[in-house]
N, C-alpha and C. Protein backbone atom coordinates (compact mmCIF):
# COMPACT_ATOMS: atom_id res chain seq x y z
N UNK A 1 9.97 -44.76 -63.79
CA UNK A 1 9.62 -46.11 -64.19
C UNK A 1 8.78 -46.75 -63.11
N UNK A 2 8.16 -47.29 -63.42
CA UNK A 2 7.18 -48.21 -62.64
C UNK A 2 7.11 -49.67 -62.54
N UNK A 3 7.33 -50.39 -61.88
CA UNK A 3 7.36 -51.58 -61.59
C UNK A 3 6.51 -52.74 -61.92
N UNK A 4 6.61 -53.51 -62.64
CA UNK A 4 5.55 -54.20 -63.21
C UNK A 4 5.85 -55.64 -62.54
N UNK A 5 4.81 -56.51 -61.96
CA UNK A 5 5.18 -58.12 -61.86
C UNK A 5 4.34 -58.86 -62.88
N UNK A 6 5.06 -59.42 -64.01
CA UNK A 6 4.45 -60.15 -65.03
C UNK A 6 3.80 -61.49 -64.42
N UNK A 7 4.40 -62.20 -63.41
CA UNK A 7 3.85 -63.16 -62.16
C UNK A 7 2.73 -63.15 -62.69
N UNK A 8 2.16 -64.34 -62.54
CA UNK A 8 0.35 -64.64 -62.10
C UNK A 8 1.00 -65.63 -60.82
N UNK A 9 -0.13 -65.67 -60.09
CA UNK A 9 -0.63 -66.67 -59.08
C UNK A 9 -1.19 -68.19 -59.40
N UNK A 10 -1.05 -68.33 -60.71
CA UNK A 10 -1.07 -69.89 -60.95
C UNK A 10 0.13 -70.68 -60.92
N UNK A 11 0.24 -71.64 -60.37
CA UNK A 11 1.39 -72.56 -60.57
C UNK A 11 1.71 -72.75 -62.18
N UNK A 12 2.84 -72.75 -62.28
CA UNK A 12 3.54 -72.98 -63.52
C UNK A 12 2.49 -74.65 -63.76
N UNK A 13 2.16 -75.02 -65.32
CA UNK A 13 1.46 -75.91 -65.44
C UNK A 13 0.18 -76.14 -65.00
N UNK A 14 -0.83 -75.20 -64.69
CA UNK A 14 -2.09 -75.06 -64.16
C UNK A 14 -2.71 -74.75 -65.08
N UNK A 15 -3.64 -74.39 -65.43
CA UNK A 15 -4.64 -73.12 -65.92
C UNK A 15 -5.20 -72.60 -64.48
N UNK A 16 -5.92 -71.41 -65.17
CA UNK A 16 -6.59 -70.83 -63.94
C UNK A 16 -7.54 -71.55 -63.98
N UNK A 17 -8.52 -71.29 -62.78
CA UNK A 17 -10.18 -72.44 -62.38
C UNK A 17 -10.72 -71.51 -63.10
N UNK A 18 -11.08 -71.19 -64.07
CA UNK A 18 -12.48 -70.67 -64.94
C UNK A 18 -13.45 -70.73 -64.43
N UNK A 19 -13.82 -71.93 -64.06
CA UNK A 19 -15.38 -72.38 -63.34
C UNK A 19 -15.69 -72.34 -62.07
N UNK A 20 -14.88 -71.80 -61.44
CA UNK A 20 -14.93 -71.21 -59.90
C UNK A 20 -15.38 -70.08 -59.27
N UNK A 21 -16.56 -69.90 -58.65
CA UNK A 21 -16.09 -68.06 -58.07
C UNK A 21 -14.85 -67.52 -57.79
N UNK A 22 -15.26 -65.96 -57.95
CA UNK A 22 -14.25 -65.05 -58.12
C UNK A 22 -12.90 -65.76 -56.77
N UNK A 23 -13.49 -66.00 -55.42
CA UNK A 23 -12.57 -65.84 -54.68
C UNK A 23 -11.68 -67.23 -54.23
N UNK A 24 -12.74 -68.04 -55.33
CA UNK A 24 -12.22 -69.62 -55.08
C UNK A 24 -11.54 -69.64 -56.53
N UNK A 25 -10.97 -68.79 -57.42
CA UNK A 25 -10.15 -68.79 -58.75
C UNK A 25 -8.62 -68.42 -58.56
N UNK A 26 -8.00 -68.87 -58.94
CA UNK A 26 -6.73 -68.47 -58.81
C UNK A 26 -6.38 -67.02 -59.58
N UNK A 27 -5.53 -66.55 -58.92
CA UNK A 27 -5.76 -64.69 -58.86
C UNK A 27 -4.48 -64.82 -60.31
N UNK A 28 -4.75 -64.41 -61.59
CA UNK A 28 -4.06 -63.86 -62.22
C UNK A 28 -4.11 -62.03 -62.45
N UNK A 29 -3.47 -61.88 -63.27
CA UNK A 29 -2.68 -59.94 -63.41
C UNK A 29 -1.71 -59.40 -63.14
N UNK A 30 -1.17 -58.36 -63.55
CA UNK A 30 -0.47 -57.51 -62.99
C UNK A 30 -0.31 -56.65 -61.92
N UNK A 31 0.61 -56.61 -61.36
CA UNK A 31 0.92 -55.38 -60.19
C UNK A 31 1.97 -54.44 -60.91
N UNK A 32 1.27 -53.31 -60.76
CA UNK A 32 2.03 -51.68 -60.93
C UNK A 32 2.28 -51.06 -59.90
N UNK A 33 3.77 -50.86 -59.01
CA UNK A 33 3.80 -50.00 -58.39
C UNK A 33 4.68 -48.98 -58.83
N UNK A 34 3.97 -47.66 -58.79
CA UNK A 34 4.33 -46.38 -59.25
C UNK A 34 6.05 -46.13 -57.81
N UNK A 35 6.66 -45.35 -58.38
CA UNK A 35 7.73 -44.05 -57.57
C UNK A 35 7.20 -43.36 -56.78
N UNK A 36 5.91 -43.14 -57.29
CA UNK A 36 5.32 -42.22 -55.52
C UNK A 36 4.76 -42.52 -54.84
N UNK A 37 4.31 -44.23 -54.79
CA UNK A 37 3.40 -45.12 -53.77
C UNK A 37 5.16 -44.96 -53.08
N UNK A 38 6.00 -45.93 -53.93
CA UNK A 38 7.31 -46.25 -53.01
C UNK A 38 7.90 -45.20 -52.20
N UNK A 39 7.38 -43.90 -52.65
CA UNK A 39 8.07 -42.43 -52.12
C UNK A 39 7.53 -42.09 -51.12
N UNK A 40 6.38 -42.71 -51.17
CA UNK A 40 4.95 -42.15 -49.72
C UNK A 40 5.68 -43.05 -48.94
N UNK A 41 5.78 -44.39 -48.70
CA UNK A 41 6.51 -45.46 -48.00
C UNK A 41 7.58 -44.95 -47.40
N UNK A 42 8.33 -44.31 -48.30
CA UNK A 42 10.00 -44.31 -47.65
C UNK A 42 9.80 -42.89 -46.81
N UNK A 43 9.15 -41.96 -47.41
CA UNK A 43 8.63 -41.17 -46.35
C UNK A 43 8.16 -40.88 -45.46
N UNK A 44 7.04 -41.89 -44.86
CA UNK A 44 6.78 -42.13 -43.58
C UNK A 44 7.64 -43.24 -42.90
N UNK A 45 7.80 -44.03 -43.20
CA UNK A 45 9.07 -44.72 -42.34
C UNK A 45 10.13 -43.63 -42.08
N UNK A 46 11.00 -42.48 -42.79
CA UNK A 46 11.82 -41.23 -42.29
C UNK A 46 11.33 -40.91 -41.53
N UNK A 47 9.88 -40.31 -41.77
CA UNK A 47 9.21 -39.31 -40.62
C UNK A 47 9.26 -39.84 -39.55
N UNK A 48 8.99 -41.27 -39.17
CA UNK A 48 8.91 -41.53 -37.83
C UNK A 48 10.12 -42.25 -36.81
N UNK A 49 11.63 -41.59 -37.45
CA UNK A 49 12.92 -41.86 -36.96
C UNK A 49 13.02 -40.81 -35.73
N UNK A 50 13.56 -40.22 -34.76
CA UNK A 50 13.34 -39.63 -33.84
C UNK A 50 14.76 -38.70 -34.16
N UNK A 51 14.50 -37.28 -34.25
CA UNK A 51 15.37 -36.40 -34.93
C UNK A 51 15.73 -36.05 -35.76
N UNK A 52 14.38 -36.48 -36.79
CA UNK A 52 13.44 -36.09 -38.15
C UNK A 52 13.07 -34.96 -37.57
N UNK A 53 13.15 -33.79 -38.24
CA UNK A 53 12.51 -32.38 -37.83
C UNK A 53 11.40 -31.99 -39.34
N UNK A 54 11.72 -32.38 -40.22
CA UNK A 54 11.06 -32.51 -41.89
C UNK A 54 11.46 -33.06 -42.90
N UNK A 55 10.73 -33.30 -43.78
CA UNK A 55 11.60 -33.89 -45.09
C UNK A 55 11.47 -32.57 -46.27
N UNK A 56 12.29 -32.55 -47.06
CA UNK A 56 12.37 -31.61 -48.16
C UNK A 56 13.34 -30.58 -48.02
N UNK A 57 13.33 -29.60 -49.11
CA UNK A 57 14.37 -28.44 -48.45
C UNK A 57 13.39 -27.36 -48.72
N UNK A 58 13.72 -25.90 -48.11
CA UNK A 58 13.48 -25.01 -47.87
C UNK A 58 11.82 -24.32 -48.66
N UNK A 59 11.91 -24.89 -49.77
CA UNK A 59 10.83 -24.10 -50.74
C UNK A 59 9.40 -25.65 -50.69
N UNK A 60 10.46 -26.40 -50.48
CA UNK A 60 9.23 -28.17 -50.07
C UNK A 60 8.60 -27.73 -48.55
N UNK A 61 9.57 -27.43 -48.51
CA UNK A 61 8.74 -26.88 -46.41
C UNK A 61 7.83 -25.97 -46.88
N UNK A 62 8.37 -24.97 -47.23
CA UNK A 62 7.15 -23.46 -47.09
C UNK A 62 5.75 -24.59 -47.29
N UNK A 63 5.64 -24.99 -48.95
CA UNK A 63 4.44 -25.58 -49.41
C UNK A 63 4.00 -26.31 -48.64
N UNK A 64 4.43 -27.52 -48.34
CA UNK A 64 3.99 -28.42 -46.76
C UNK A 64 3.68 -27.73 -45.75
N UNK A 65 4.13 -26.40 -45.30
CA UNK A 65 3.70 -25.77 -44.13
C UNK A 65 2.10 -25.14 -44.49
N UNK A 66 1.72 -24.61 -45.95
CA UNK A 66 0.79 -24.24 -46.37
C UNK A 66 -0.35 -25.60 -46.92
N UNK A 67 0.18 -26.77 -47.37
CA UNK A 67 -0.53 -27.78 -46.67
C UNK A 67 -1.16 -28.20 -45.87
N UNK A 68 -0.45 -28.69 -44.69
CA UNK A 68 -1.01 -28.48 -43.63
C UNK A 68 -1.60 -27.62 -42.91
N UNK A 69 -2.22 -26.53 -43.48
CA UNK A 69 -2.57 -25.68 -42.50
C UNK A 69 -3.79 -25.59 -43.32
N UNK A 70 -4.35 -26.52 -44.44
CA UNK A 70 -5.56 -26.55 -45.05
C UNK A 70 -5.97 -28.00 -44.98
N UNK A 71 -5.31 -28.80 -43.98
CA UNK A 71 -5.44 -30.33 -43.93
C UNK A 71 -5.05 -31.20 -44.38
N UNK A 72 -4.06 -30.66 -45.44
CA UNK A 72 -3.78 -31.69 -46.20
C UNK A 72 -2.42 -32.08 -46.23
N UNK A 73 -1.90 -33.30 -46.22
CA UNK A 73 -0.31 -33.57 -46.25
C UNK A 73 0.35 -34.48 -47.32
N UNK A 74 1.34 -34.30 -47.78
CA UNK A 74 2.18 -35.20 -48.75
C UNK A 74 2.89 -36.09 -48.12
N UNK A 75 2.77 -37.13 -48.03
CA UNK A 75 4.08 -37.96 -47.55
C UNK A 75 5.29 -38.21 -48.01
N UNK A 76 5.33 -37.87 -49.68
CA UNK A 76 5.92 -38.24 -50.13
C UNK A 76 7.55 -36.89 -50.50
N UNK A 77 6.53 -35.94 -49.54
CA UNK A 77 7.55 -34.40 -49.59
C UNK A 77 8.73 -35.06 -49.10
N UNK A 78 10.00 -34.48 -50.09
CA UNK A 78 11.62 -34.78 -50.16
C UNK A 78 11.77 -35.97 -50.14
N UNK A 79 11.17 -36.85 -50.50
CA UNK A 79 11.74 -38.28 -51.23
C UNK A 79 11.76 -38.29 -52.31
N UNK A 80 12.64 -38.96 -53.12
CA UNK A 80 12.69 -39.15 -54.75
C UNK A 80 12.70 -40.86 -54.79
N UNK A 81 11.94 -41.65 -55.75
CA UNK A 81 11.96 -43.06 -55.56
C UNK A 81 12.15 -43.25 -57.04
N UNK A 82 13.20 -44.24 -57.57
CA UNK A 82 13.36 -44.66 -58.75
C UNK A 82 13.61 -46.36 -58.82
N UNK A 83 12.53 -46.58 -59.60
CA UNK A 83 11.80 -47.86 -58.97
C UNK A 83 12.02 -48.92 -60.39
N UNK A 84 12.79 -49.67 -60.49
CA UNK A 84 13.65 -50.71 -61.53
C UNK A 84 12.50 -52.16 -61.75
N UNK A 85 13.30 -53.13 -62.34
CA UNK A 85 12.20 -54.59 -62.70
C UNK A 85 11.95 -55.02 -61.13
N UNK A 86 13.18 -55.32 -60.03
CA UNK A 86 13.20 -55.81 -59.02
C UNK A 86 13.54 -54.69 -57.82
N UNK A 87 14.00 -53.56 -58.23
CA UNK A 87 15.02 -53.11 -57.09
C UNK A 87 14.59 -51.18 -57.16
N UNK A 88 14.68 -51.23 -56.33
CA UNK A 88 14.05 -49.54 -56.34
C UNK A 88 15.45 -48.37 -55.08
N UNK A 89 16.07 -47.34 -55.54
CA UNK A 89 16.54 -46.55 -54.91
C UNK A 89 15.90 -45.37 -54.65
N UNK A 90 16.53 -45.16 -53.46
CA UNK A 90 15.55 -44.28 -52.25
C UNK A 90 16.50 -42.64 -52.11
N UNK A 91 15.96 -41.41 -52.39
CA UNK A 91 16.66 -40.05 -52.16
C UNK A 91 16.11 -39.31 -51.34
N UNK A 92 16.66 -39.32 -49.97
CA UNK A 92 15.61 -38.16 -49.04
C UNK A 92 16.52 -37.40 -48.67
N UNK A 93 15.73 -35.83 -48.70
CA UNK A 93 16.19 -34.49 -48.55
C UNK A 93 15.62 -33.76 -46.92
N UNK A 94 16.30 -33.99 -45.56
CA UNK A 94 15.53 -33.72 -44.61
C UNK A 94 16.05 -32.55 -43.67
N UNK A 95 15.56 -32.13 -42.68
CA UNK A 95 16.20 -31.15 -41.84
C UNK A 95 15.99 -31.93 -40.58
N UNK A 96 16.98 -32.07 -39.68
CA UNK A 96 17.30 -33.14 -38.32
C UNK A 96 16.65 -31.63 -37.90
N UNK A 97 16.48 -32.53 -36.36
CA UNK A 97 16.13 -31.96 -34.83
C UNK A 97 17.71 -31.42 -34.03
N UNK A 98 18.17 -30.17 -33.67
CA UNK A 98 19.56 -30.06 -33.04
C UNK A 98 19.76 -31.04 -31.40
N UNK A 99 20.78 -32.06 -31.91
CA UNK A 99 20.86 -32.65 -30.38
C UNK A 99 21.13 -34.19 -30.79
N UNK A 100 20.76 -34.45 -32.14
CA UNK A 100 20.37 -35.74 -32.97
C UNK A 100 21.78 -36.41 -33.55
N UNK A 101 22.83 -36.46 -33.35
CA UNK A 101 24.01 -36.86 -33.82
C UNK A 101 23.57 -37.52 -35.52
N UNK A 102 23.96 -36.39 -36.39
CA UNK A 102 23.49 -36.63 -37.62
C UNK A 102 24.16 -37.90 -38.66
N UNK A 103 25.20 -38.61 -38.37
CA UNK A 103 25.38 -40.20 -39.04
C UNK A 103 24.62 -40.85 -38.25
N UNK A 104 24.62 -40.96 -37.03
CA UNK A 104 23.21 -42.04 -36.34
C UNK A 104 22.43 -41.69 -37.39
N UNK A 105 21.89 -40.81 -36.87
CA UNK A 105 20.48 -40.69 -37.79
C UNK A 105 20.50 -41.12 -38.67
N UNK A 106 21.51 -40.65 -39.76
CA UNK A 106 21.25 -40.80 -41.45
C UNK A 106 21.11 -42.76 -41.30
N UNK A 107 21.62 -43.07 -40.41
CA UNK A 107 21.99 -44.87 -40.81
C UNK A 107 20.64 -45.23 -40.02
N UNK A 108 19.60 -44.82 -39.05
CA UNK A 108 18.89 -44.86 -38.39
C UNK A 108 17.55 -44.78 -39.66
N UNK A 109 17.43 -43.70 -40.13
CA UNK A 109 16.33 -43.81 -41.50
C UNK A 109 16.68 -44.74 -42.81
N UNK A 110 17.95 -44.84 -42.83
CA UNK A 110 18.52 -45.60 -44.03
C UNK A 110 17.67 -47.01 -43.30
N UNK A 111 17.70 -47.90 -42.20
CA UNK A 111 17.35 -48.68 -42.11
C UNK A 111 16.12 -48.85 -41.78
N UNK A 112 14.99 -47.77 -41.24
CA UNK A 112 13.65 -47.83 -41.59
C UNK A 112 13.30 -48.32 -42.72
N UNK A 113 13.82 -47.31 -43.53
CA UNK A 113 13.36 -47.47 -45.16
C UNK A 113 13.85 -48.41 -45.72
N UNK A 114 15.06 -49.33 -45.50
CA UNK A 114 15.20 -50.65 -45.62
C UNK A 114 14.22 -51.04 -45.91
N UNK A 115 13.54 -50.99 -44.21
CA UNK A 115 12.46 -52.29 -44.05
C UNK A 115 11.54 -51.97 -44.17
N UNK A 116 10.94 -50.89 -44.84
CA UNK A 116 9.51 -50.82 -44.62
C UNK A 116 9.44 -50.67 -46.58
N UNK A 117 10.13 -49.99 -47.29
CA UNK A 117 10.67 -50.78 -48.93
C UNK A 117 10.18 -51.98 -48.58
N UNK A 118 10.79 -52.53 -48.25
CA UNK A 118 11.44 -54.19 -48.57
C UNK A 118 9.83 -54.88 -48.21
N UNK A 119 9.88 -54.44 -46.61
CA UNK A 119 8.53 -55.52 -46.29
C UNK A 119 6.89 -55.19 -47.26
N UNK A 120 6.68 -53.60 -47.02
CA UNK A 120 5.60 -53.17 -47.75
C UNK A 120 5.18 -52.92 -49.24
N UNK A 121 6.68 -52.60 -49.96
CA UNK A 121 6.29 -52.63 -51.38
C UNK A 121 6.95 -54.40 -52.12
N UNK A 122 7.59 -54.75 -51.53
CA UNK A 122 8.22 -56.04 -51.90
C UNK A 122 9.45 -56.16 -53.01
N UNK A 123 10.22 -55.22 -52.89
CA UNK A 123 10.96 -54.87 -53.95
C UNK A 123 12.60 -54.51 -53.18
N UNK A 124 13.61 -54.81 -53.61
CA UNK A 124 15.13 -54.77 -52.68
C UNK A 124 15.32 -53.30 -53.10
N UNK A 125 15.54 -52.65 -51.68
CA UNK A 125 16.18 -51.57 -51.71
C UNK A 125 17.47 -51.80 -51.76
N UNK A 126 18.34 -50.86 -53.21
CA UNK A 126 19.60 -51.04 -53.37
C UNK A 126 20.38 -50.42 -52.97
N UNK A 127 19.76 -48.34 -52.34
CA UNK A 127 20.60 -48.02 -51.67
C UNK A 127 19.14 -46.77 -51.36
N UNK A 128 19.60 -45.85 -50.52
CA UNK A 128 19.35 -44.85 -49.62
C UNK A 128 19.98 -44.19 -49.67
N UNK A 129 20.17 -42.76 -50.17
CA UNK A 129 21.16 -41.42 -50.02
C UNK A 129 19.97 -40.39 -49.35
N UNK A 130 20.86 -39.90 -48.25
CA UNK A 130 20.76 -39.06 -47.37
C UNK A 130 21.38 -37.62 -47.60
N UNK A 131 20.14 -36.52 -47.48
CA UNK A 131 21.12 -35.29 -47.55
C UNK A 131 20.21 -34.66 -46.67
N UNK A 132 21.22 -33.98 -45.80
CA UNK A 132 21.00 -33.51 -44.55
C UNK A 132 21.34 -32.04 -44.87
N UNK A 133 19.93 -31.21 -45.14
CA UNK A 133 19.81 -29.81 -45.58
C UNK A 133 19.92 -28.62 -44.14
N UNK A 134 19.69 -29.18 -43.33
CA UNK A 134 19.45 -28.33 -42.20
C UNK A 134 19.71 -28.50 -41.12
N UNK A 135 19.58 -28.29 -39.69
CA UNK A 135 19.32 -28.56 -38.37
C UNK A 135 18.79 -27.74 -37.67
N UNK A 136 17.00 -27.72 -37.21
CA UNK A 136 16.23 -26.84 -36.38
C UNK A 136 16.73 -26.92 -34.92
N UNK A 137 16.77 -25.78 -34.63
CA UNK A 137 16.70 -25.29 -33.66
C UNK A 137 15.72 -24.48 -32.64
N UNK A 138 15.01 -25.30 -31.93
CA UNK A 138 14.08 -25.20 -31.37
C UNK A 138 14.15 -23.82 -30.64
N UNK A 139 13.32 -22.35 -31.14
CA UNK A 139 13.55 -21.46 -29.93
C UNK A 139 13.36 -21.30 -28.20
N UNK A 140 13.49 -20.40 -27.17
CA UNK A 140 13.48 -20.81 -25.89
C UNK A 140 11.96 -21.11 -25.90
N UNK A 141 11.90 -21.60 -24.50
CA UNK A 141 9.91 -22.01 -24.73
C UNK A 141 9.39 -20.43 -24.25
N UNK A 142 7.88 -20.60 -24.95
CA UNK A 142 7.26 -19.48 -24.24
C UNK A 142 7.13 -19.45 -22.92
N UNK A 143 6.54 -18.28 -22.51
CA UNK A 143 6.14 -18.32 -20.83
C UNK A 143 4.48 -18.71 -20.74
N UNK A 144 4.04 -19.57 -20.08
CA UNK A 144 2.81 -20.17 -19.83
C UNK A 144 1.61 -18.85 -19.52
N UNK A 145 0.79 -18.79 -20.21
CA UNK A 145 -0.58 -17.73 -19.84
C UNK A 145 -1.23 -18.18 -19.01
N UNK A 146 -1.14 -19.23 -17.72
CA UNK A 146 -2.39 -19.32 -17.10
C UNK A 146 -1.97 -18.01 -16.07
N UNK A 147 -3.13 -17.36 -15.67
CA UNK A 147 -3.20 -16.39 -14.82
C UNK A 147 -2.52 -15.36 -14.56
N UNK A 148 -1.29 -14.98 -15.25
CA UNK A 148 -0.35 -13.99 -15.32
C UNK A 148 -1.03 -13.09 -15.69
N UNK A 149 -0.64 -11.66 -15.10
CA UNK A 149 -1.25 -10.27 -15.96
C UNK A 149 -0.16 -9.70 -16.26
N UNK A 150 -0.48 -9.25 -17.35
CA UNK A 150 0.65 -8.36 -18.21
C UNK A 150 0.67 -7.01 -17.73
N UNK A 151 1.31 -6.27 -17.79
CA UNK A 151 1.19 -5.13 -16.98
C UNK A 151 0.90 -3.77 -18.61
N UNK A 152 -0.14 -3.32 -18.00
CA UNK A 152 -1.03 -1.90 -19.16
C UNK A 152 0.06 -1.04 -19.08
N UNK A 153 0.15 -0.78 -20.64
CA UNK A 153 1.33 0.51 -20.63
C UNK A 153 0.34 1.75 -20.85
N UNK A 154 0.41 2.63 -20.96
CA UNK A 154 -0.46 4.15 -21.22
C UNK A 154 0.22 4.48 -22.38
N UNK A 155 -0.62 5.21 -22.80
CA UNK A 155 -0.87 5.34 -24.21
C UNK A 155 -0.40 7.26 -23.74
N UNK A 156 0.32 6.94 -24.99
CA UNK A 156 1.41 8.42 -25.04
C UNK A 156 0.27 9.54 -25.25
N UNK A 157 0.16 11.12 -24.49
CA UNK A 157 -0.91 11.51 -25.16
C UNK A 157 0.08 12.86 -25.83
């Protein structure tokens, strides 16, 4: 569902200025916001919680990993947005960073997406469910290539 504001920008008891330019007229129409504008939203406000490792599960990653590696990105990967007359609920599917105490977190993105719902699409978030598919684990680091030589093995004859 998509969100419609029947609203105009005229005061109740006005008409619009007819005889005005466009930017000196009082703004009537509709606003449509779609589930996947609100889904792109709630998705980058997640992404940028600290011990966000991805959003989606396992088969949403692969594709996002093959995404990105042709330039292109979804924001809206592992959010689900179901978006009412006034009030829109929020479903993100993510894999934490290991080290991230995972209820912080979950209450840590729950309240991004609060506010960035609330302030950017203008609509009350009624709730936020969190499912916590994973936890990466970063392997040891590599060893640095400046100037090291590897040592030549010989070739068996």
């Amino acid at each position: 569902m998509e969100y419609q504001n029947p609203q105009s920008a005229v005061p109740e008891g006005r008409l619009p200025d007819a005889g005005l330019p466009g930017a000196a007229r009082a703004a009537t129409g509709r606003t449509v916001i779609s589930e996947a504008a609100v889904a792109k939203v709630a998705g980058i406000a997640a992404r940028a919680v600290p011990g966000v490792y991805s959003l989606g599960t396992g088969p949403s990653r692969a594709l996002g990993a093959i995404r990105d590696a042709v330039g292109s990105s979804d924001h809206a990967a592992g959010v689900r947005a179901e978006v009412g007359e006034t009030q829109v609920a929020v479903d993100i599917d993510l894999v934490a960073l290991y080290g991230a105490p995972l209820h912080p977190l979950a209450d840590q993105i729950r309240a991004a997406v609060y506010a960035a719902v609330e302030e950017l699409v203008g609509l009350q978030v009624i709730e936020v469910n969190i499912e916590i598919h994973d936890v990466f684990v970063p392997g040891p680091p590599k060893p640095a290539a400046s100037g090291e030589v590897r040592p030549v093995r010989e070739a068996l004859q």
